[in-house]
N, C-alpha and C. Protein backbone atom coordinates (compact mmCIF):
# COMPACT_ATOMS: atom_id res chain seq x y z
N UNK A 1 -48.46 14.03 0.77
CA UNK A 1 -49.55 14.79 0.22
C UNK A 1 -50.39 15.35 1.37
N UNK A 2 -50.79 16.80 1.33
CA UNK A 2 -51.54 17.43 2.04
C UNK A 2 -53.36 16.90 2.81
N UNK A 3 -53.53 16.94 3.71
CA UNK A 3 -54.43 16.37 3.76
C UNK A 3 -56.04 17.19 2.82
N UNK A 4 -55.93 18.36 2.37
CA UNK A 4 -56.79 19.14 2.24
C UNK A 4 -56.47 18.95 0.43
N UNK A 5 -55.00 18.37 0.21
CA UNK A 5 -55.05 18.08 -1.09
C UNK A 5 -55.76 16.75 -1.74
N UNK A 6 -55.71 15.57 -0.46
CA UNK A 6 -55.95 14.30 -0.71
C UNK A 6 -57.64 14.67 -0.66
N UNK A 7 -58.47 15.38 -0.27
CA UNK A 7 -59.61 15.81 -0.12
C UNK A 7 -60.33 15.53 -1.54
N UNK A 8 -59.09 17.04 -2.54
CA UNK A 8 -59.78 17.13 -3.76
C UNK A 8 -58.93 16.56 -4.86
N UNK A 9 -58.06 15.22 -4.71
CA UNK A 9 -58.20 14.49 -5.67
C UNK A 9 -59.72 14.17 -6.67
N UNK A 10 -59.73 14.34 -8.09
CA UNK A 10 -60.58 13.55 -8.91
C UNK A 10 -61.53 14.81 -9.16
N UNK A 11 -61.47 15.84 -8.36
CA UNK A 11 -62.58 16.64 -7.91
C UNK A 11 -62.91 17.60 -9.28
N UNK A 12 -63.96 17.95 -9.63
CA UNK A 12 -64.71 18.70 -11.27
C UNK A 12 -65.29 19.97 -10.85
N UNK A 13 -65.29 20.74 -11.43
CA UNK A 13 -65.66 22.21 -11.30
C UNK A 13 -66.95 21.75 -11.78
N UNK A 14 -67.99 22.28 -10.71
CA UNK A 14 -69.39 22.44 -10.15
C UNK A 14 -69.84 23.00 -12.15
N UNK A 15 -70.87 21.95 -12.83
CA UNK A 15 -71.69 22.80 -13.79
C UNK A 15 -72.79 22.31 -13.44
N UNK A 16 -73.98 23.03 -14.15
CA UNK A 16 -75.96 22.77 -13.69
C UNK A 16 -76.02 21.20 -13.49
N UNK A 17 -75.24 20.37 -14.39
CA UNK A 17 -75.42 19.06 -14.15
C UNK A 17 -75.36 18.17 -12.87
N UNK A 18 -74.51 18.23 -12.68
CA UNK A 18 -73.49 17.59 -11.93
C UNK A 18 -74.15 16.81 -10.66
N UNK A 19 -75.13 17.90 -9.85
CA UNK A 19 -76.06 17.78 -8.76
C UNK A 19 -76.61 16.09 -9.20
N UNK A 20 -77.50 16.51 -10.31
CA UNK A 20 -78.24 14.71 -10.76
C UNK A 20 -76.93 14.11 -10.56
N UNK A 21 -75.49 13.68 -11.26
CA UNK A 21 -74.60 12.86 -11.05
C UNK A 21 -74.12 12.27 -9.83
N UNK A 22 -73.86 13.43 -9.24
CA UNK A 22 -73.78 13.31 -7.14
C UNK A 22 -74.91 12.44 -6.53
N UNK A 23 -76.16 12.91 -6.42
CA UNK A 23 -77.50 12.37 -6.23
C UNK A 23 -77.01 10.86 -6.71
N UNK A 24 -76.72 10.76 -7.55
CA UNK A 24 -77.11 9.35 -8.09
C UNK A 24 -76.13 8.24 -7.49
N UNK A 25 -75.32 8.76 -6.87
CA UNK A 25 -74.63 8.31 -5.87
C UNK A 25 -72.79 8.38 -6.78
N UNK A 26 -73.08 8.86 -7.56
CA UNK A 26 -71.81 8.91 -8.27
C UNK A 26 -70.62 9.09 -7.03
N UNK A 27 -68.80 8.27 -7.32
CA UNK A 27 -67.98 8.34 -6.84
C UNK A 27 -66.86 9.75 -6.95
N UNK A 28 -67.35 10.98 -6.77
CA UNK A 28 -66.41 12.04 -7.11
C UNK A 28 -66.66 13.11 -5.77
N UNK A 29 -65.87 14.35 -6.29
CA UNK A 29 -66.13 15.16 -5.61
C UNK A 29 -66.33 16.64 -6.54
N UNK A 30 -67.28 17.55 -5.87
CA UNK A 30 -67.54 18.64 -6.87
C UNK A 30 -66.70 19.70 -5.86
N UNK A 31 -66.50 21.00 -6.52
CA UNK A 31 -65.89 22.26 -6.09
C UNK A 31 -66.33 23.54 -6.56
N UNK A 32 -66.19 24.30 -5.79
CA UNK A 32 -66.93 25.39 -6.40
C UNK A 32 -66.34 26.41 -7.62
N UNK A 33 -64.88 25.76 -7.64
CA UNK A 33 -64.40 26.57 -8.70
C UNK A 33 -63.08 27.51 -7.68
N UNK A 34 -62.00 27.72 -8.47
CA UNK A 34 -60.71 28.42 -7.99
C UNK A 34 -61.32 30.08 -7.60
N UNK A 35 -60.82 30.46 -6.34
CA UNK A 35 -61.05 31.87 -5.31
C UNK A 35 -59.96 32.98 -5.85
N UNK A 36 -60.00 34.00 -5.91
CA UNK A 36 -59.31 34.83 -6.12
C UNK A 36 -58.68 35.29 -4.70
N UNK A 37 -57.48 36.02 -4.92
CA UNK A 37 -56.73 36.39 -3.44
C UNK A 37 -57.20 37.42 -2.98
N UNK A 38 -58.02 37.65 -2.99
CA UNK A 38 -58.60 39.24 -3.02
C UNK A 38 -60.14 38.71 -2.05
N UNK A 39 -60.74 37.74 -2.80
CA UNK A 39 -61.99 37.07 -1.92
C UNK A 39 -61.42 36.55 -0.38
N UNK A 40 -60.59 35.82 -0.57
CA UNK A 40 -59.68 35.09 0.78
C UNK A 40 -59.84 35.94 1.57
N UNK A 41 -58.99 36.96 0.99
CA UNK A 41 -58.57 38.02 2.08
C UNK A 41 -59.81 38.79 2.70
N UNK A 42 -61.16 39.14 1.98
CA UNK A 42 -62.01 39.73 2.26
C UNK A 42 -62.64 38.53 3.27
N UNK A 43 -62.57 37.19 3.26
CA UNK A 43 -63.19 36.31 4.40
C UNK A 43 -62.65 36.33 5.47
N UNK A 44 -61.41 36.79 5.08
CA UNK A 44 -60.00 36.58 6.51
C UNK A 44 -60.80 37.91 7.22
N UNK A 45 -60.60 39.03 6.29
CA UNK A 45 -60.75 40.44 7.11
C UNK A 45 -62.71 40.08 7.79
N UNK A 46 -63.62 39.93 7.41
CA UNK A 46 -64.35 39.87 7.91
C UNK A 46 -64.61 38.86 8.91
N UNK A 47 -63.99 37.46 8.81
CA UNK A 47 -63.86 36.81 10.64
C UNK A 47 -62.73 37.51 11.38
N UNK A 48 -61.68 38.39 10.88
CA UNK A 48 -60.51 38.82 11.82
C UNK A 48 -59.39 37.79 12.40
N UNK A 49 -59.37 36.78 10.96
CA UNK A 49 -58.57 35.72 11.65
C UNK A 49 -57.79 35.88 9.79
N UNK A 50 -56.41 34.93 10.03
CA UNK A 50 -55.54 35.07 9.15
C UNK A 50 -55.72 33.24 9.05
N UNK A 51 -55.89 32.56 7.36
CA UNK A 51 -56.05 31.35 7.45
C UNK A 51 -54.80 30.91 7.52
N UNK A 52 -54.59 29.57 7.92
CA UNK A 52 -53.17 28.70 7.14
C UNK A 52 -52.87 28.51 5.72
N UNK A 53 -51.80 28.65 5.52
CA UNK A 53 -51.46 28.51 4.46
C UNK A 53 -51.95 26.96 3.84
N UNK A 54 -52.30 26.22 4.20
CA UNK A 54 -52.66 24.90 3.86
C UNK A 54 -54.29 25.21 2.97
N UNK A 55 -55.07 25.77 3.87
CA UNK A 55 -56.40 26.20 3.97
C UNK A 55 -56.33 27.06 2.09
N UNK A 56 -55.69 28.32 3.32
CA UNK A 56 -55.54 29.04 1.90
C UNK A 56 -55.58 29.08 0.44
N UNK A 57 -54.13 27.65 0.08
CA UNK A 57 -54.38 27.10 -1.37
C UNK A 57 -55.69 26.24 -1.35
N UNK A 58 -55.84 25.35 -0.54
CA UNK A 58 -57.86 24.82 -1.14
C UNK A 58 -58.30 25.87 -1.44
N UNK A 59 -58.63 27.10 -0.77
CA UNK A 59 -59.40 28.08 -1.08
C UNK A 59 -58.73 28.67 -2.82
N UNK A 60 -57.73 28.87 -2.66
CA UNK A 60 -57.44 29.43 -4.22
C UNK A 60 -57.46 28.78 -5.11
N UNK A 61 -57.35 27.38 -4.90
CA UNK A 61 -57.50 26.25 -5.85
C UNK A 61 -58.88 25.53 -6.15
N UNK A 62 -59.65 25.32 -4.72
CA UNK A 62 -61.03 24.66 -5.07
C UNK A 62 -62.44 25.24 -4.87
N UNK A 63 -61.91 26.51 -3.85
CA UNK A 63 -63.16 27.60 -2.94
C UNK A 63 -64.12 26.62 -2.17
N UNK A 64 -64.42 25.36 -2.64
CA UNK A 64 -65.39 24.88 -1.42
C UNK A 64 -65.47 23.66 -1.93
N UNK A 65 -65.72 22.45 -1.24
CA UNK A 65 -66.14 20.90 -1.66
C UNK A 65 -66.62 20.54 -1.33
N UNK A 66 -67.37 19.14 -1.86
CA UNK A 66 -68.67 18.54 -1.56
C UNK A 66 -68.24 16.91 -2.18
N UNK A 67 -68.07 16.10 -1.46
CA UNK A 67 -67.26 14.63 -1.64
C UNK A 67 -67.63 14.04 -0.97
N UNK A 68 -68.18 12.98 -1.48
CA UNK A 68 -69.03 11.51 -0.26
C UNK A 68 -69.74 12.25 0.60
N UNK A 69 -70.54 12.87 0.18
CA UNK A 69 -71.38 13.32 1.27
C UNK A 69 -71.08 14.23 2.40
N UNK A 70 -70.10 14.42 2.21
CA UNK A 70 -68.74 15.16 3.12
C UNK A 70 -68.32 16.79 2.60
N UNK A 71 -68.51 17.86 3.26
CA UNK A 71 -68.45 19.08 2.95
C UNK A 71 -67.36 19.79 3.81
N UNK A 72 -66.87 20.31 2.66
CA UNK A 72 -65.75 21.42 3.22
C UNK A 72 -65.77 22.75 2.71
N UNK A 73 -66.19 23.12 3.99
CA UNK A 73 -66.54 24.85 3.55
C UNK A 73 -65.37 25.91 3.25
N UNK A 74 -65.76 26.56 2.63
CA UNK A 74 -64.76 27.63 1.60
C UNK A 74 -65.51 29.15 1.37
N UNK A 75 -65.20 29.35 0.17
CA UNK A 75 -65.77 30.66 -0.33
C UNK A 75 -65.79 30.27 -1.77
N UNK A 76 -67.12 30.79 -2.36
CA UNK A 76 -67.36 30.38 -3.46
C UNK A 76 -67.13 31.78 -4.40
N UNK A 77 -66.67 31.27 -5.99
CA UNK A 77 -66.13 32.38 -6.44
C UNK A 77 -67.36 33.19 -7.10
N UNK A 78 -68.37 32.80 -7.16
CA UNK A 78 -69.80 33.35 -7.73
C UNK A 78 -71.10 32.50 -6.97
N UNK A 79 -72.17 33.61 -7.19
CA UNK A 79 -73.39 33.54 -6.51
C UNK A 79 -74.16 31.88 -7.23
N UNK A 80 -75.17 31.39 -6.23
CA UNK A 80 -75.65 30.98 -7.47
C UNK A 80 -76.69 29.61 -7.18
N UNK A 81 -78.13 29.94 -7.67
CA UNK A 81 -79.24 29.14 -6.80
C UNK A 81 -79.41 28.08 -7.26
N UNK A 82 -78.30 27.33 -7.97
CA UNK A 82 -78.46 25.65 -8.41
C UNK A 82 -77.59 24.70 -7.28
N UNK A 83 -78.18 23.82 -6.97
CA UNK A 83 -77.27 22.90 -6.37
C UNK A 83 -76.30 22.25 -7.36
N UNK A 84 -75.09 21.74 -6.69
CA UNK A 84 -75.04 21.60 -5.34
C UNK A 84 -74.56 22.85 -4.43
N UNK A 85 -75.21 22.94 -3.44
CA UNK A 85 -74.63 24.02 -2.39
C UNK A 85 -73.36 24.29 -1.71
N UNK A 86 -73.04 24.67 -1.60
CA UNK A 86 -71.23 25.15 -0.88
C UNK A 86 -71.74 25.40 0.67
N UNK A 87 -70.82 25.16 1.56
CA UNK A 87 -70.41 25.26 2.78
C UNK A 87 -69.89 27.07 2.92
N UNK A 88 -70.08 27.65 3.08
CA UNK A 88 -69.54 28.86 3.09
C UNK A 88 -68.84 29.35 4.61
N UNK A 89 -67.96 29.10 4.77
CA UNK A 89 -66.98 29.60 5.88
C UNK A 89 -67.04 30.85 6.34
N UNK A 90 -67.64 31.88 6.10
CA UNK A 90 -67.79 33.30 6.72
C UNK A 90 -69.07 33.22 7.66
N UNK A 91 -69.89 32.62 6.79
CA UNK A 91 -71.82 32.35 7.26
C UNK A 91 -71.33 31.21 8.25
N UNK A 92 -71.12 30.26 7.89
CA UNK A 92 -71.08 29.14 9.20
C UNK A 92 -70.61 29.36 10.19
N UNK A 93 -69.28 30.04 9.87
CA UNK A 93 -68.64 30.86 11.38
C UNK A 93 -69.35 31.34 12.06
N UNK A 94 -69.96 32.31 11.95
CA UNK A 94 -70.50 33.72 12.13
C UNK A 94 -71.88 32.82 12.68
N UNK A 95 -72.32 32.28 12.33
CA UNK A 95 -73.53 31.49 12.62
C UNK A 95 -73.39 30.57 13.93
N UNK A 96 -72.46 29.91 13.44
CA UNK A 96 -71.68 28.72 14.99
C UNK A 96 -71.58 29.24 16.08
N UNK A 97 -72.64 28.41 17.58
CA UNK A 97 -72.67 29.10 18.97
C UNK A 97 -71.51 28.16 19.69
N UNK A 98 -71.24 27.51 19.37
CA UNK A 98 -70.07 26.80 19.92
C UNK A 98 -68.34 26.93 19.74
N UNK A 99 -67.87 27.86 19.18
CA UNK A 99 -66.52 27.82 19.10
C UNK A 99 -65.90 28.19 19.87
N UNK A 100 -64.40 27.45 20.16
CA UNK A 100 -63.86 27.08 21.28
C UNK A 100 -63.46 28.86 21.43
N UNK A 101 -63.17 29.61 20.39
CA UNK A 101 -62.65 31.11 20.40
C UNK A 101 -62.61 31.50 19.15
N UNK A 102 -61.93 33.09 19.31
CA UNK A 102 -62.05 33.43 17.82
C UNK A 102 -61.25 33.27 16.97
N UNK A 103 -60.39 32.55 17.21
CA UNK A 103 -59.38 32.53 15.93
C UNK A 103 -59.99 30.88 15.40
N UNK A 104 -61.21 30.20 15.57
CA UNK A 104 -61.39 29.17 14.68
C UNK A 104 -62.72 29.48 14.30
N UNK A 105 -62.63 28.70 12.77
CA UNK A 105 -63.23 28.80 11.71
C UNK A 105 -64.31 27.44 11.57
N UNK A 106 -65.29 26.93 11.22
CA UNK A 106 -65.97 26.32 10.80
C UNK A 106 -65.61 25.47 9.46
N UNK A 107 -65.42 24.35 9.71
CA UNK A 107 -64.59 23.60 8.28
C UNK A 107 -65.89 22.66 7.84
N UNK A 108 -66.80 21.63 8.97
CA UNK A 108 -67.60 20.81 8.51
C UNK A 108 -68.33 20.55 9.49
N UNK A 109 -69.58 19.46 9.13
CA UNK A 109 -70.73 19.37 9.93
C UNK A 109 -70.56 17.81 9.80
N UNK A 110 -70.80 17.20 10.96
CA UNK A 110 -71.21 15.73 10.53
C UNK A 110 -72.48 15.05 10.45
N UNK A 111 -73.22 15.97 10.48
CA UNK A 111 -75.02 16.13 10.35
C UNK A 111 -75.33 15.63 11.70
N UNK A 112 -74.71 15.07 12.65
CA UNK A 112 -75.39 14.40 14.07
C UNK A 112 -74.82 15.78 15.16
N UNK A 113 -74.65 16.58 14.99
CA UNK A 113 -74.34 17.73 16.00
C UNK A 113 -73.54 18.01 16.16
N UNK A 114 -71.75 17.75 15.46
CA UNK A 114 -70.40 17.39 15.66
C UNK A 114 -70.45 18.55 14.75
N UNK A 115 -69.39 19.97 15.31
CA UNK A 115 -68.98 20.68 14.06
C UNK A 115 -67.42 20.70 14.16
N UNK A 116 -66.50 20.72 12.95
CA UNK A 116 -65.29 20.64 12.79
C UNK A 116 -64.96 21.37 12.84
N UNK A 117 -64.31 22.28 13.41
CA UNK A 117 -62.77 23.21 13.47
C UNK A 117 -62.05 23.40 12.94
N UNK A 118 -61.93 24.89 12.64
CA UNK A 118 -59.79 24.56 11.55
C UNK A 118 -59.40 26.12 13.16
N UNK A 119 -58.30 25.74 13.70
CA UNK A 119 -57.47 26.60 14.37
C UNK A 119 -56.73 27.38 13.56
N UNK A 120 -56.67 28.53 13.47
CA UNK A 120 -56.08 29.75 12.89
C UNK A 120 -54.79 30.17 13.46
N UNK A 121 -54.95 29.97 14.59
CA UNK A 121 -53.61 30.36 15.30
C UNK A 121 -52.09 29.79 15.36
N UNK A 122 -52.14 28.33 14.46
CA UNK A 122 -51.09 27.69 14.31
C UNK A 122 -50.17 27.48 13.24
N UNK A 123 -48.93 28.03 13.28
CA UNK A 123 -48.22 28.53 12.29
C UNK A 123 -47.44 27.24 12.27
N UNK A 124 -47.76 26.58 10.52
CA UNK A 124 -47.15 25.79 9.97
C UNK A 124 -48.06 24.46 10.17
N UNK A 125 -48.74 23.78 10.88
CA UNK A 125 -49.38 22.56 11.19
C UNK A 125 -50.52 22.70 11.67
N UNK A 126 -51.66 21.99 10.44
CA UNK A 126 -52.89 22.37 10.45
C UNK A 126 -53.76 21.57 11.21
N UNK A 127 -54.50 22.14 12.88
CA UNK A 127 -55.40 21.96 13.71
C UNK A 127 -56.53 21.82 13.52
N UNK A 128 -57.39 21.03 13.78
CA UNK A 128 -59.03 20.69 13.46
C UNK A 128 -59.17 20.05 14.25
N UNK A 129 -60.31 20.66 15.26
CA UNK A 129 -60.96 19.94 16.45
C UNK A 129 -62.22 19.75 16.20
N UNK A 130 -62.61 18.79 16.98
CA UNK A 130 -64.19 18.20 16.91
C UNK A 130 -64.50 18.85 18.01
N UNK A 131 -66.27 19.48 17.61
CA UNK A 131 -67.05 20.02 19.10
C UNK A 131 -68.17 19.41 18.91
N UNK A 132 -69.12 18.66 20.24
CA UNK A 132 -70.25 18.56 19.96
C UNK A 132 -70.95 17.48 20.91
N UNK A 133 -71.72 16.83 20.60
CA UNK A 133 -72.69 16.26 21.80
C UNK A 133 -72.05 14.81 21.90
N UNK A 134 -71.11 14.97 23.43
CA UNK A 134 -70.13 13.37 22.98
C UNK A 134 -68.59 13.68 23.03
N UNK A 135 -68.13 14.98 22.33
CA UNK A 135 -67.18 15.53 21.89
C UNK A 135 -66.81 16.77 22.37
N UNK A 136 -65.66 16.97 23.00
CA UNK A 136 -65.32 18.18 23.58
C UNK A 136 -63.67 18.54 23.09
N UNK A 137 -63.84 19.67 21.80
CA UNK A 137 -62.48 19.47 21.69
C UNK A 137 -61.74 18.48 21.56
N UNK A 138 -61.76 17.54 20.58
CA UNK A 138 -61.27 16.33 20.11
C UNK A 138 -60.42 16.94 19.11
N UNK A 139 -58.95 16.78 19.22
CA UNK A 139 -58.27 17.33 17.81
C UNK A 139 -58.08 15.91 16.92
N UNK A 140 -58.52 16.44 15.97
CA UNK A 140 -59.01 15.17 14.86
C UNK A 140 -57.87 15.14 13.79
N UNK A 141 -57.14 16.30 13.78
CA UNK A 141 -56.23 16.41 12.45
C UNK A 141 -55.44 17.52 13.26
């Protein structure tokens, strides 16, 4: 099993509720709801990087997650000012002063200064490095 699949085992499409359930320390994971191929591609074309195919299906299948406290950024398939919040992979990129280059993407934060990596450039086996205070390029996955 994929590691990005073992992610969103159990995982429920994001409704107004859900936020109180999470909060409350509930054991799940929320998602933002399945991406169209058409959004993907518009995230791909605007960082100028082509994802993995691994990446890809999360994105068409879950668009973004939020599990144990643990966030994996995506693209969400609609706007929308209720929590819980999505990780958004175009903004975090684009935002991030630390990446090793341009073909990587912004996957997660570990709230202490550590940001996660997904490498773009590797065809067939999916790369994720750790950057950050402590951490230099640590490939984690």
């Amino acid at each position: 099993m994929s590691t990005l699949k073992k992610l969103a085992e159990n995982a429920v499409v994001v409704e107004k509720d859900c936020f109180n359930e999470y909060a409350k320390g509930a054991r799940s994971a929320y998602i933002a709801g399945p991406v169209s191929n058409s959004l993907i591609e518009a995230a791909e074309s605007e960082l100028g990087v082509t994802f993995p195919g691994e990446y890809r299906s999360f994105l068409s299948r879950y668009g973004a997650m939020v599990a144990e406290g643990f966030e994996l950024s995506g693209i969400t398939p609609h706007e929308t000012d209720e929590p819980p919040f999505f990780l958004d992979v175009v903004a975090a990129t684009k935002a991030a002063d630390q990446l090793p280059g341009e073909a990587y993407v912004v996957l997660s934060y570990d709230g202490m200064g550590v940001t996660f990596m997904l490498d773009t450039t590797g065809a067939g086996q999916i790369k994720i490095i750790a950057r950050g205070p402590g951490v230099e390029d640590l490939e984690v996955a």
